[in-house]
C-alpha atoms as a PDB file:
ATOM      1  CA  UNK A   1     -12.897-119.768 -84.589  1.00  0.00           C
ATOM      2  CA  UNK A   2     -10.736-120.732 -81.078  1.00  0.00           C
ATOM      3  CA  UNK A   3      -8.131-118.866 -80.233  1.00  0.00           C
ATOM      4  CA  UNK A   4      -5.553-120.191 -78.272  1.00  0.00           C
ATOM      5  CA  UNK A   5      -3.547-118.062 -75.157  1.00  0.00           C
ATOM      6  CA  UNK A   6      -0.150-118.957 -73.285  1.00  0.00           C
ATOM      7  CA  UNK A   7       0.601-117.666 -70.583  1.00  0.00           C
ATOM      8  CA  UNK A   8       4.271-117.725 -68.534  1.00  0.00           C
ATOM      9  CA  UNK A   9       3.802-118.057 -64.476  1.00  0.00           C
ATOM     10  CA  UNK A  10       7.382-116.988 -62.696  1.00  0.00           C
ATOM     11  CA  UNK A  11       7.805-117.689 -59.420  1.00  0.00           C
ATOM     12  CA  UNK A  12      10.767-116.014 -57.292  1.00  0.00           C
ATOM     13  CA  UNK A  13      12.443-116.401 -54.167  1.00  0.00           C
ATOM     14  CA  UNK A  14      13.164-113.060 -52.369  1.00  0.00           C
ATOM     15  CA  UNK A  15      15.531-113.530 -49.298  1.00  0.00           C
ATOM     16  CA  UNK A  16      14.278-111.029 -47.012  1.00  0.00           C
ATOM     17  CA  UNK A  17      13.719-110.742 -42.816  1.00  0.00           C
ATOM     18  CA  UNK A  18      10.326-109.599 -43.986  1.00  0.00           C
ATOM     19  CA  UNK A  19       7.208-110.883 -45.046  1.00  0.00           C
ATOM     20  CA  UNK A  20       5.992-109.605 -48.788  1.00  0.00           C
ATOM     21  CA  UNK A  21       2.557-109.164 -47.204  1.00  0.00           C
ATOM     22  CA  UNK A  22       2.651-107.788 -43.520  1.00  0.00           C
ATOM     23  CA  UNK A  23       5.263-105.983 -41.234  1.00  0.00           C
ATOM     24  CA  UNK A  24       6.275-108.748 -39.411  1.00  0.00           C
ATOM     25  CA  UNK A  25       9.487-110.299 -39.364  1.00  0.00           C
ATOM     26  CA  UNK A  26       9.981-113.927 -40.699  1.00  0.00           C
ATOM     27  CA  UNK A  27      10.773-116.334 -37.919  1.00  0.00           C
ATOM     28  CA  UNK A  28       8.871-115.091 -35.860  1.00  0.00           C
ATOM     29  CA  UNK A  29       5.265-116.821 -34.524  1.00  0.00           C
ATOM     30  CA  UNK A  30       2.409-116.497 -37.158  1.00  0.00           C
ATOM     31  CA  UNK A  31       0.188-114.892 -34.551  1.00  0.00           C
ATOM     32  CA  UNK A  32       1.657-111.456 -34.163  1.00  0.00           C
ATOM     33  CA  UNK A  33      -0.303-109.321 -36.246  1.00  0.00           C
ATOM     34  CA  UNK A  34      -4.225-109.238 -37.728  1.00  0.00           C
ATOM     35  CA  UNK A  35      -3.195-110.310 -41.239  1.00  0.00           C
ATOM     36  CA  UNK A  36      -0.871-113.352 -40.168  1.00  0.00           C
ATOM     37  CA  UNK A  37      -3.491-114.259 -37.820  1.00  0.00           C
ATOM     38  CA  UNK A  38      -6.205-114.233 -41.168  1.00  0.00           C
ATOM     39  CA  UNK A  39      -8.945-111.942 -38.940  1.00  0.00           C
ATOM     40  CA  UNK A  40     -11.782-111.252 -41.181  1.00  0.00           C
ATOM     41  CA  UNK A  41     -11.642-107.868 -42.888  1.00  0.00           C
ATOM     42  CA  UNK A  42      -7.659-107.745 -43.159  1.00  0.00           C
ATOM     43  CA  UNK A  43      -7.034-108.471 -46.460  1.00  0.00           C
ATOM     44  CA  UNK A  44      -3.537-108.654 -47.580  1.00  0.00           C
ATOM     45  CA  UNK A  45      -1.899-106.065 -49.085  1.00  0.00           C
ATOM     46  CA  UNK A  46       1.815-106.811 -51.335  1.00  0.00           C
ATOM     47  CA  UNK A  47       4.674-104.391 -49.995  1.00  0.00           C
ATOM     48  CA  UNK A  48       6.012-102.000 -52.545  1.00  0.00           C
ATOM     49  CA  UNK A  49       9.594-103.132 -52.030  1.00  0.00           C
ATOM     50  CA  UNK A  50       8.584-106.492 -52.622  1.00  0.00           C
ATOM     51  CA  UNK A  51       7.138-106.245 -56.143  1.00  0.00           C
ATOM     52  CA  UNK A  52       9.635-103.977 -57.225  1.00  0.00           C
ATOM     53  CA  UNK A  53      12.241-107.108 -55.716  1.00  0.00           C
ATOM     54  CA  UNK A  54      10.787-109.193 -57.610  1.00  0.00           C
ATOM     55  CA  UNK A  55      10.585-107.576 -61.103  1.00  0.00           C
ATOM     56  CA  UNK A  56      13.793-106.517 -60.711  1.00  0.00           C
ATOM     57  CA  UNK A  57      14.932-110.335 -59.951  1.00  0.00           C
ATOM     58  CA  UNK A  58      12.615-111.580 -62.596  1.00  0.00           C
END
């Protein structure tokens, strides 16, 4: 027997003078730290404030 899942995606818009996923400002170029420049071995990591943001907006 199938079994069928749904699932619910939610996207959300935080206004912010941050990025969610480095310390760099928004605005600003997109080469100004490892993980905005995509350099091997940096994977990127979600703020804190950012997912809590977000679930609260959500």
């Amino acid at each position: 027997m199938y079994q069928s899942f749904v699932f619910l995606e939610i996207r959300v818009l935080i206004v912010s003078d941050e990025k969610a996923f480095c310390c760099c400002k928004t605005g600003t170029s997109a080469e100004c730290c490892p993980i905005c420049m995509r350099m091997d071995g940096m994977p990127p990591v979600l703020k804190k404030r950012a997912a809590q943001d977000a679930y609260r907006l959500a």
